[in-house]
N, C-alpha and C. Protein backbone atom coordinates (compact mmCIF):
# COMPACT_ATOMS: atom_id res chain seq x y z
N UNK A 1 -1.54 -28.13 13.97
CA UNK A 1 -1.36 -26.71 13.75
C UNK A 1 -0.49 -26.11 14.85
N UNK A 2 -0.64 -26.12 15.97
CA UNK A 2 0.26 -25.93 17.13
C UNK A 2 2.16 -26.44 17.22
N UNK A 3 1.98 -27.83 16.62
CA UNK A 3 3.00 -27.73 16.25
C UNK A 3 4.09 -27.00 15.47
N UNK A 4 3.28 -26.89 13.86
CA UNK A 4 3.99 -26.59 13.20
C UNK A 4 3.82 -24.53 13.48
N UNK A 5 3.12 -23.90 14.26
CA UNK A 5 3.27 -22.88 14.76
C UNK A 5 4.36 -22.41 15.25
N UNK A 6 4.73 -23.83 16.89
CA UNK A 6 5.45 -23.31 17.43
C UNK A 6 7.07 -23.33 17.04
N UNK A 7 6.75 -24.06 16.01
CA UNK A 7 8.16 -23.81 15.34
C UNK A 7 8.60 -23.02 15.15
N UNK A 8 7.80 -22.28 14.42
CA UNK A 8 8.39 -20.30 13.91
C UNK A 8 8.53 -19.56 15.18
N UNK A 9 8.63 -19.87 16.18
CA UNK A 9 8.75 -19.11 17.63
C UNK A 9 10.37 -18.74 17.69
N UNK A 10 10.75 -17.66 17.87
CA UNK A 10 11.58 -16.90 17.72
C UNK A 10 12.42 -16.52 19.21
N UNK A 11 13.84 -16.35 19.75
CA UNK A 11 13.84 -15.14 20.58
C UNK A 11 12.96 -15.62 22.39
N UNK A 12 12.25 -14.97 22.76
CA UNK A 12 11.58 -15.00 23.99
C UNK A 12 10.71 -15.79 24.35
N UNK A 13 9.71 -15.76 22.69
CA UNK A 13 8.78 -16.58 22.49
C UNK A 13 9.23 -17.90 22.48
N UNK A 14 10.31 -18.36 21.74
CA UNK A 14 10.67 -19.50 22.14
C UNK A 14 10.65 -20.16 22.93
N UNK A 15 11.34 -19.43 24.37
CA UNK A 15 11.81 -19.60 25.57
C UNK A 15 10.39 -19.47 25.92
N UNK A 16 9.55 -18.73 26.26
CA UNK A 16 8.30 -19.19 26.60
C UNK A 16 7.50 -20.60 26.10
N UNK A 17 7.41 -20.67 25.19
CA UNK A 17 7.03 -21.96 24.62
C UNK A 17 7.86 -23.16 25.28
N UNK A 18 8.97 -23.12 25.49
CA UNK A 18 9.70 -24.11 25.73
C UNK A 18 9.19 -24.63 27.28
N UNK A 19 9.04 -23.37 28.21
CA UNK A 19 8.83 -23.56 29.42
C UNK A 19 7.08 -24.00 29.63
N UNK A 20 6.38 -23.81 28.62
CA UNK A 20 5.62 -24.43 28.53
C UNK A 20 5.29 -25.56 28.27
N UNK A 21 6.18 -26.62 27.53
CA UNK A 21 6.67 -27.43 27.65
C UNK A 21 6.76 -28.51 28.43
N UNK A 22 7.58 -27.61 28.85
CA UNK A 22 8.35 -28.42 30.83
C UNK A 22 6.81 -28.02 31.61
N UNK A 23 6.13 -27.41 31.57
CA UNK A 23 5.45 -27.75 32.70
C UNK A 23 3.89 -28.30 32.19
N UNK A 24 3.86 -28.42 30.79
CA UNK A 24 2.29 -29.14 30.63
C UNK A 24 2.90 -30.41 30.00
N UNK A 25 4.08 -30.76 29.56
CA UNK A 25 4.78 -32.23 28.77
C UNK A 25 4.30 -32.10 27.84
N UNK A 26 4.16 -33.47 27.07
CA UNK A 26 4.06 -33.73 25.80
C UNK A 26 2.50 -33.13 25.61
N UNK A 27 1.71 -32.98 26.18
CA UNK A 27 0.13 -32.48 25.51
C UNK A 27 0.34 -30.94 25.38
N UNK A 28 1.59 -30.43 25.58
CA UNK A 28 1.60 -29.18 24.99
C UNK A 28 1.13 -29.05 23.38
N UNK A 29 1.93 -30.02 22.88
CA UNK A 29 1.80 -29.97 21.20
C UNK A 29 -0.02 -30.61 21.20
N UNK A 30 -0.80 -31.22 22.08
CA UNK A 30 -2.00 -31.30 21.63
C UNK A 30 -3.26 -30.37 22.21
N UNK A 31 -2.74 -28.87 22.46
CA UNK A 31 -3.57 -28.33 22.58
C UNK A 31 -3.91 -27.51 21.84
N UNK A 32 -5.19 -27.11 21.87
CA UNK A 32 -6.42 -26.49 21.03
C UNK A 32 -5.63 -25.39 20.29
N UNK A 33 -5.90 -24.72 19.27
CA UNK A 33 -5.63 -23.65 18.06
C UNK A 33 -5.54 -22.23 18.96
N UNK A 34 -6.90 -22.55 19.62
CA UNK A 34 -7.48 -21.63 20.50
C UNK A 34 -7.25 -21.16 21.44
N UNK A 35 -6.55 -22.19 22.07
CA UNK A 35 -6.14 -21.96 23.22
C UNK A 35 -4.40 -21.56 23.61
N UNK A 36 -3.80 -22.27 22.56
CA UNK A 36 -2.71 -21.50 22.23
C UNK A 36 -2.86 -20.07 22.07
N UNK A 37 -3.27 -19.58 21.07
CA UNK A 37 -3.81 -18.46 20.55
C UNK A 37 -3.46 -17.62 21.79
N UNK A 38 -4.64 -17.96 22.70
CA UNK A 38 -5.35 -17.05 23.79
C UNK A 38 -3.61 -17.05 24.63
N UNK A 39 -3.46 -18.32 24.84
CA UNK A 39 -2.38 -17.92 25.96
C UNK A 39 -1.22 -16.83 25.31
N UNK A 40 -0.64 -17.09 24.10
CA UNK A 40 0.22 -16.03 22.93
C UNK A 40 -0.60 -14.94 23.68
N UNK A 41 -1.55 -14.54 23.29
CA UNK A 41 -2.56 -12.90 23.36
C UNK A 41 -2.31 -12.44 24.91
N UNK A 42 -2.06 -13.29 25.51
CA UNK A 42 -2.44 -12.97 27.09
C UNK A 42 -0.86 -12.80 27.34
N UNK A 43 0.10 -13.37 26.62
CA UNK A 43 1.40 -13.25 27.12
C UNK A 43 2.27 -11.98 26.41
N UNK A 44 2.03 -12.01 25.44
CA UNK A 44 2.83 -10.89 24.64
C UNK A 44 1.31 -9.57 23.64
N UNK A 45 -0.01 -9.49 24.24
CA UNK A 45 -0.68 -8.86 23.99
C UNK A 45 -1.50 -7.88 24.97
N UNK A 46 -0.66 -6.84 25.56
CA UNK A 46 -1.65 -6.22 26.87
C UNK A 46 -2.88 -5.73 26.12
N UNK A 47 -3.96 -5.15 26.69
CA UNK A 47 -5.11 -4.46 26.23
C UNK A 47 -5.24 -3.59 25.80
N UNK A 48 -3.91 -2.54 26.26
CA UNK A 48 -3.90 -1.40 25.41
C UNK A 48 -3.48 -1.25 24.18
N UNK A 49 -2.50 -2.36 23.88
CA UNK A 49 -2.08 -2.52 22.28
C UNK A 49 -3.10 -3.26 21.19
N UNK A 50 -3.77 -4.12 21.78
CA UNK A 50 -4.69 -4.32 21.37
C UNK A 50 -6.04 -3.27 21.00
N UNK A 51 -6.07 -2.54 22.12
CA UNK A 51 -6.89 -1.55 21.52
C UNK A 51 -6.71 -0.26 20.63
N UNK A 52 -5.30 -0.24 20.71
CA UNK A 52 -4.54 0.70 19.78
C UNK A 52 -4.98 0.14 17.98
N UNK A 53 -4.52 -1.46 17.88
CA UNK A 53 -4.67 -2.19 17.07
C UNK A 53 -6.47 -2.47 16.69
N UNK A 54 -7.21 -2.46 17.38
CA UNK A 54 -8.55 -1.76 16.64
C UNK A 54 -8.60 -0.98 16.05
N UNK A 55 -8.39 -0.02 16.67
CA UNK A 55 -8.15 1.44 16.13
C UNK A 55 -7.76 1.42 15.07
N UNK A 56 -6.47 1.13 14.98
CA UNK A 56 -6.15 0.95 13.63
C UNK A 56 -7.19 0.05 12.60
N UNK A 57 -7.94 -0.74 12.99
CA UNK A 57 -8.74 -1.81 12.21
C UNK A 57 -9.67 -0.43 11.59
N UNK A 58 -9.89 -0.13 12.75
CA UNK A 58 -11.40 0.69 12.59
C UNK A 58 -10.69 1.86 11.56
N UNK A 59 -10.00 2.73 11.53
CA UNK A 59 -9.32 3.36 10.34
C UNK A 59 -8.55 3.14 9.22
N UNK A 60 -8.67 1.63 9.10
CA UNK A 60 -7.83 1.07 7.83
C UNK A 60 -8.68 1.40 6.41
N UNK A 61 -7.77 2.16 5.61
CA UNK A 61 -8.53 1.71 4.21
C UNK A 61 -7.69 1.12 3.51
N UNK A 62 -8.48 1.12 2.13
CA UNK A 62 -7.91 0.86 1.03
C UNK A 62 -6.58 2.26 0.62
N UNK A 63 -5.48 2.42 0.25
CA UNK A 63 -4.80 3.75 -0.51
C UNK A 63 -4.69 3.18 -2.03
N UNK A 64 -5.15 4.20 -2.39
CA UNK A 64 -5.51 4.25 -3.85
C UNK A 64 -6.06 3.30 -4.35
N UNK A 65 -5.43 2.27 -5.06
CA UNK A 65 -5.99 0.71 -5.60
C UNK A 65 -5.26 -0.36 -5.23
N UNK A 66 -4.45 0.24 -4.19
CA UNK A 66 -3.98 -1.57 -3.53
C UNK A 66 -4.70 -2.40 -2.59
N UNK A 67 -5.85 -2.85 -3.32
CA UNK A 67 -6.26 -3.80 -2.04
C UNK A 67 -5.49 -4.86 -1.81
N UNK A 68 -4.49 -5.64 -2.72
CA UNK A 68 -3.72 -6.29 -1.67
C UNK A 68 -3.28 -6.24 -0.13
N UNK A 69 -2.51 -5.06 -0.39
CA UNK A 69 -1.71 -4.45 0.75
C UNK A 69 -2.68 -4.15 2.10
N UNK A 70 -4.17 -3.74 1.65
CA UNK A 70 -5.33 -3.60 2.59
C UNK A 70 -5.56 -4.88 2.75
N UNK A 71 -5.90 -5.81 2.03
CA UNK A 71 -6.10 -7.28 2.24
C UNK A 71 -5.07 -7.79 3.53
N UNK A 72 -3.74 -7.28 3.24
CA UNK A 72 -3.13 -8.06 4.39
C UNK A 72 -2.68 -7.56 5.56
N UNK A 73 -3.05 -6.28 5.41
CA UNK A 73 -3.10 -5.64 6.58
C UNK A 73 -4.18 -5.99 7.27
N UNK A 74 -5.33 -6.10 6.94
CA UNK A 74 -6.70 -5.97 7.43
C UNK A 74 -6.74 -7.71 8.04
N UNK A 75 -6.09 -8.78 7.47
CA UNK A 75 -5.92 -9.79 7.44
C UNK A 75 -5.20 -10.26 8.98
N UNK A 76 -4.10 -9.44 9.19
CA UNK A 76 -2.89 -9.50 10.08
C UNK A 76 -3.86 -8.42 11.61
N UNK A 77 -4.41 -7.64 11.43
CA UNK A 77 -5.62 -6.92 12.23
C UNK A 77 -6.17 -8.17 12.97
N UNK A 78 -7.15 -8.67 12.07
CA UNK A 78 -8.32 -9.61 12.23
C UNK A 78 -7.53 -10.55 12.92
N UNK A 79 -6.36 -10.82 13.06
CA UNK A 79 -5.90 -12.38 13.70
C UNK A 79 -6.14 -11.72 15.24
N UNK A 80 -5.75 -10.55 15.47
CA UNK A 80 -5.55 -10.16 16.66
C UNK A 80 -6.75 -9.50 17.74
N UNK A 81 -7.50 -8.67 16.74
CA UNK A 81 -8.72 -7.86 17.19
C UNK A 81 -9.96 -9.11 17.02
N UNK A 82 -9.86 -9.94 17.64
CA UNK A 82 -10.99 -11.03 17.64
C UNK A 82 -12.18 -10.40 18.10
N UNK A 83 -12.50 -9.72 18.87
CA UNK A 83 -13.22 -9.11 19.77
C UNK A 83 -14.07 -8.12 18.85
N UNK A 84 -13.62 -7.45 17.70
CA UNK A 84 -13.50 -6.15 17.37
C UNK A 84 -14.33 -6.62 15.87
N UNK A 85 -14.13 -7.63 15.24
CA UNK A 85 -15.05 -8.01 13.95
C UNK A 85 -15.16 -9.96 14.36
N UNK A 86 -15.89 -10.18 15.48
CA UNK A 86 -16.28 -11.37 16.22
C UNK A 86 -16.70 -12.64 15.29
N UNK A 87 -17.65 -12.45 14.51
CA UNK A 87 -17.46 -13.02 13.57
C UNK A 87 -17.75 -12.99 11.93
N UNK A 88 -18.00 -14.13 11.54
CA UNK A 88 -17.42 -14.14 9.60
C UNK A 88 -18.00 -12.44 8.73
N UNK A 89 -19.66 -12.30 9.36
CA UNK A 89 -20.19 -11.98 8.97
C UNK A 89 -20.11 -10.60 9.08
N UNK A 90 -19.09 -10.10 10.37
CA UNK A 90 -19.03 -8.80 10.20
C UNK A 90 -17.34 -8.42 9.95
N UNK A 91 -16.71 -9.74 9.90
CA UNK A 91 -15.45 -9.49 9.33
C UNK A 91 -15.39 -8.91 7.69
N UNK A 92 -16.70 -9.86 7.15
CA UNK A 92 -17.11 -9.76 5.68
C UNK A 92 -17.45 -8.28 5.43
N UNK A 93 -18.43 -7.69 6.37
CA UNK A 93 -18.51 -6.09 6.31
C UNK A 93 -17.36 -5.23 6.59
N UNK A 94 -16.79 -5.17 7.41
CA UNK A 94 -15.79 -4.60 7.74
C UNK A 94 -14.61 -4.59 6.42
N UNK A 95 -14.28 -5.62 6.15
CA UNK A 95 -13.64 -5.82 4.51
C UNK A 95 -14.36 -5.19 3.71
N UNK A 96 -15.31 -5.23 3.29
CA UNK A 96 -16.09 -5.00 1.86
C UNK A 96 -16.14 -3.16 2.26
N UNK A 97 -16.65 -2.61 3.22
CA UNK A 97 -17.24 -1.44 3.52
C UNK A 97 -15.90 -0.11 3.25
N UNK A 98 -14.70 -0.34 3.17
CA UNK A 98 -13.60 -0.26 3.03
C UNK A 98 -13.12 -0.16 1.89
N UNK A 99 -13.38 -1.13 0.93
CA UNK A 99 -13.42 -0.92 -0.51
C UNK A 99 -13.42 -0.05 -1.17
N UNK A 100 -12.71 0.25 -2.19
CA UNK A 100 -12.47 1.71 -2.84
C UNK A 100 -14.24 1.30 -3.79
N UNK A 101 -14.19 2.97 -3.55
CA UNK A 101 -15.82 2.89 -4.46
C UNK A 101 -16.28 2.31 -5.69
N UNK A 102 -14.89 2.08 -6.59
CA UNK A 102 -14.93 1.58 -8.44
C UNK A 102 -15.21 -0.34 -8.02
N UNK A 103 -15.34 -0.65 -7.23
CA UNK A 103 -15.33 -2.21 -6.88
C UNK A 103 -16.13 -2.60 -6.03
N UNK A 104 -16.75 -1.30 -4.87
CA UNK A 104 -17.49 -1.80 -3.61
C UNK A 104 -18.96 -2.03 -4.14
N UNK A 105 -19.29 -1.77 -5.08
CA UNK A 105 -20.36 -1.52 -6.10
C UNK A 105 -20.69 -2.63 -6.61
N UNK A 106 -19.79 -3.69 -7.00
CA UNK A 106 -19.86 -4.90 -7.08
C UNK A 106 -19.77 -6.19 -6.44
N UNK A 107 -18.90 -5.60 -5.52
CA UNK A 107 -18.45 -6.67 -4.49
C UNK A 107 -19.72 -6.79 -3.76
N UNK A 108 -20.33 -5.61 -2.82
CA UNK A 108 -21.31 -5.77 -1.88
C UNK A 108 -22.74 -6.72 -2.24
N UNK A 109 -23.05 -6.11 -3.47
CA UNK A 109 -24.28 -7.10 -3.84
C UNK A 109 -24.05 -7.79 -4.15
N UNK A 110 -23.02 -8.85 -4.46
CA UNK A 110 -22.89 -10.44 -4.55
C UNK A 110 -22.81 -11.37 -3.42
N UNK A 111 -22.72 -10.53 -1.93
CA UNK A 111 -23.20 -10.97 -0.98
C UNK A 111 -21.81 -12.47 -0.61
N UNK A 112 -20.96 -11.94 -0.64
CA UNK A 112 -19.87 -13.33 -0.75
C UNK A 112 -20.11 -13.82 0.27
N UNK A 113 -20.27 -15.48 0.94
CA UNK A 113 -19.86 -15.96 1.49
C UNK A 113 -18.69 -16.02 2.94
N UNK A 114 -17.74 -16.31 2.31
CA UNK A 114 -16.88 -16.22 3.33
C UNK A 114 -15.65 -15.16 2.99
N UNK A 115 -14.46 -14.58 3.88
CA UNK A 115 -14.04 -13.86 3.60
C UNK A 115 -12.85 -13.90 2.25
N UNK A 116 -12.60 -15.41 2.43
CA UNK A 116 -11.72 -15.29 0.82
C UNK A 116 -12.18 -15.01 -0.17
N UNK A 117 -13.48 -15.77 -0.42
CA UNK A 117 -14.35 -15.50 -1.58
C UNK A 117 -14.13 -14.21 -1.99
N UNK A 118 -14.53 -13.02 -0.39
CA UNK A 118 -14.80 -11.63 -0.76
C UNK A 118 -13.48 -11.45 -1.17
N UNK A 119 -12.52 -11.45 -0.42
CA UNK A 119 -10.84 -11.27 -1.03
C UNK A 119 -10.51 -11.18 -2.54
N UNK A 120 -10.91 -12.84 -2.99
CA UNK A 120 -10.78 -13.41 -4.33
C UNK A 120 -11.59 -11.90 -5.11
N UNK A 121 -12.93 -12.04 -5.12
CA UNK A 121 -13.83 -11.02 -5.77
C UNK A 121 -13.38 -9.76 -5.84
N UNK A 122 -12.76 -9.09 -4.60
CA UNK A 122 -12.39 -7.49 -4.89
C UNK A 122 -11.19 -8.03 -5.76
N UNK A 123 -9.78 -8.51 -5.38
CA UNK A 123 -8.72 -8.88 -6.19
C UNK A 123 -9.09 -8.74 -7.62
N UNK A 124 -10.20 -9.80 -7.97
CA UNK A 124 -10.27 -9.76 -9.19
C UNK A 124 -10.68 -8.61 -10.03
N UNK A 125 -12.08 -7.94 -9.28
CA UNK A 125 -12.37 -6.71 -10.25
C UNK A 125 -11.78 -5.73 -9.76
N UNK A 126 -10.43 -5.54 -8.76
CA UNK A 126 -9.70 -4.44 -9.15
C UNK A 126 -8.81 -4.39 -10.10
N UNK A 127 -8.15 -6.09 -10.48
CA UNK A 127 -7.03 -6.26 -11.76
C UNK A 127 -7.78 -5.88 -12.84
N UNK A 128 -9.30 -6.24 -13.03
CA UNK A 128 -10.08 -6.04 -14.10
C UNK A 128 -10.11 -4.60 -14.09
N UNK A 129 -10.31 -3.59 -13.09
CA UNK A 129 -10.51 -1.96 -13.39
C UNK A 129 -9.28 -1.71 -13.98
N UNK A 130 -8.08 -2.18 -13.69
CA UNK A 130 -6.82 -1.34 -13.75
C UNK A 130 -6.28 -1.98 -15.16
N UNK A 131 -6.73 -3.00 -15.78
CA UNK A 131 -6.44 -3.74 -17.02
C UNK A 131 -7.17 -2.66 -17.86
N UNK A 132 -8.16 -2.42 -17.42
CA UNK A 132 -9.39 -1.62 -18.55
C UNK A 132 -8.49 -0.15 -18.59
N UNK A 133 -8.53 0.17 -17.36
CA UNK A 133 -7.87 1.96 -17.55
C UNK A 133 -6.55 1.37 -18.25
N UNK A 134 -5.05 0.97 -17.84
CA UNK A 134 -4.23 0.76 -18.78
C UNK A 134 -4.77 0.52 -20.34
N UNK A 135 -5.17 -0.50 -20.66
CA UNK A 135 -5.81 -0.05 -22.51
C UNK A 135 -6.05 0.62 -22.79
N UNK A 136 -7.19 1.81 -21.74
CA UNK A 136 -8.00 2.68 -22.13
C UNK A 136 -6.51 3.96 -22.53
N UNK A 137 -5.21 4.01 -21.57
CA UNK A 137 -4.50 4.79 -21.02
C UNK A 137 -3.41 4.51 -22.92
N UNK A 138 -3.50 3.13 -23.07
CA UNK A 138 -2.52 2.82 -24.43
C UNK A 138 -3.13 3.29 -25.55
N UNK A 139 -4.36 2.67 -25.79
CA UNK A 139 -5.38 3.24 -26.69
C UNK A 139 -5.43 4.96 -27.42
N UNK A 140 -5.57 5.70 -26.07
CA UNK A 140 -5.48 7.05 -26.01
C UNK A 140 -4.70 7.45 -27.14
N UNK A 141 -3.70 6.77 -25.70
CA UNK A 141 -2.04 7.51 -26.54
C UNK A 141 -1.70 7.04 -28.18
N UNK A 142 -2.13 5.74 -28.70
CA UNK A 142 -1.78 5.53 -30.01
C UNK A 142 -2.56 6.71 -30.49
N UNK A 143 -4.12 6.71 -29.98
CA UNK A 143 -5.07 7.23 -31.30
C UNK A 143 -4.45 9.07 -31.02
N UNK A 144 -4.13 9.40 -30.04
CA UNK A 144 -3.44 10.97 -30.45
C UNK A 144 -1.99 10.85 -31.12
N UNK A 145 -1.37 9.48 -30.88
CA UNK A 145 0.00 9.38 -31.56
C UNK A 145 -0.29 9.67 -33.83
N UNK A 146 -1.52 9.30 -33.59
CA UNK A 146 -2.00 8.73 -34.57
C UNK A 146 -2.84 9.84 -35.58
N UNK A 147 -3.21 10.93 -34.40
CA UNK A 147 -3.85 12.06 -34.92
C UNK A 147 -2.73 13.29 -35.02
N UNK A 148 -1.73 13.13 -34.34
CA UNK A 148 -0.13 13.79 -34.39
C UNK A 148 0.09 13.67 -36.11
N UNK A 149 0.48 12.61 -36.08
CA UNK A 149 0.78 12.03 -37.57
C UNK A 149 0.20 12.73 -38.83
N UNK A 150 -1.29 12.38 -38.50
CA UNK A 150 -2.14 12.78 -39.21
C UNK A 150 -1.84 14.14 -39.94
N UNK A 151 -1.97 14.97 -38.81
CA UNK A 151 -2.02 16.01 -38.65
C UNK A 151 -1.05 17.32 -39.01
N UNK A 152 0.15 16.54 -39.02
CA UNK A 152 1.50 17.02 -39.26
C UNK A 152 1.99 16.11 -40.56
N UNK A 153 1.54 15.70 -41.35
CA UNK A 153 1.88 14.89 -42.98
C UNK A 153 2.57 13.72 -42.60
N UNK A 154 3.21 13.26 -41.91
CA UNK A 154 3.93 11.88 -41.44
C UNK A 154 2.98 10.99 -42.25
């Protein structure tokens, strides 16, 4: 994983990585997920952006019905605010609690597992709410297209 990480290193980061390199050798590429991680956070993450970036965790919602877009925001959060939803179980709250109300209703008492699961689950019964209102939205419109008609000798 480290490897194929430090590939996508860009710019400065590069050049940091590289010099990391030169001074730990070849067990650069065999160190921990984690520990990479931490050194990234410690090099290009002061505390105050980080805590800015809670902040933001802590005020993220859903807008309107895109939980995608909340999904990957909230997703791209969580890599960084480790500290801030520590672990699975309150990452899982923190996601779910957020939830627009037509889905949190369902999602919460199924009690998901891990956080894709919960992901997978809202995803799905929000395509399912918005499939139902569109029919409900086509439906409408034929049956007044239909009472137009009626109504006027067509």
């Amino acid at each position: 994983m480290v490897k194929f990480a430090t590939c996508t290193l860009l710019d400065a980061a590069l050049t940091w990585w590289n010099s990391q390199i030169r001074s730990l050798g070849p067990d650069a590429y065999s160190m921990a997920w984690e520990v990479l991680k931490k050194k990234i956070m410690d090099k290009y993450c002061s505390q105050g952006e980080i805590k800015k970036l809670e902040i933001k965790l802590w005020n993220l919602k859903v807008k309107g019905n895109d939980v995608p877009v909340y999904t990957e925001r909230f997703q791209n959060l969580t890599l960084i605010c480790t500290k801030f939803v520590a672990n699975k179980t309150e990452k899982i709250d923190k996601y779910v609690g957020e939830l627009p109300d037509n889905i949190y209703g369902s999602v919460k008492p199924s009690k998901p597992k891990t956080l894709d699961e919960t992901i997978e689950l809202a995803n799905d019964l929000m395509d399912q709410k918005l499939r139902t209102y569109t029919e409900r939205q086509t439906n409408n419109k034929r049956k007044a297209d239909d009472s137009f008609r009626n109504n006027h000798g067509h």
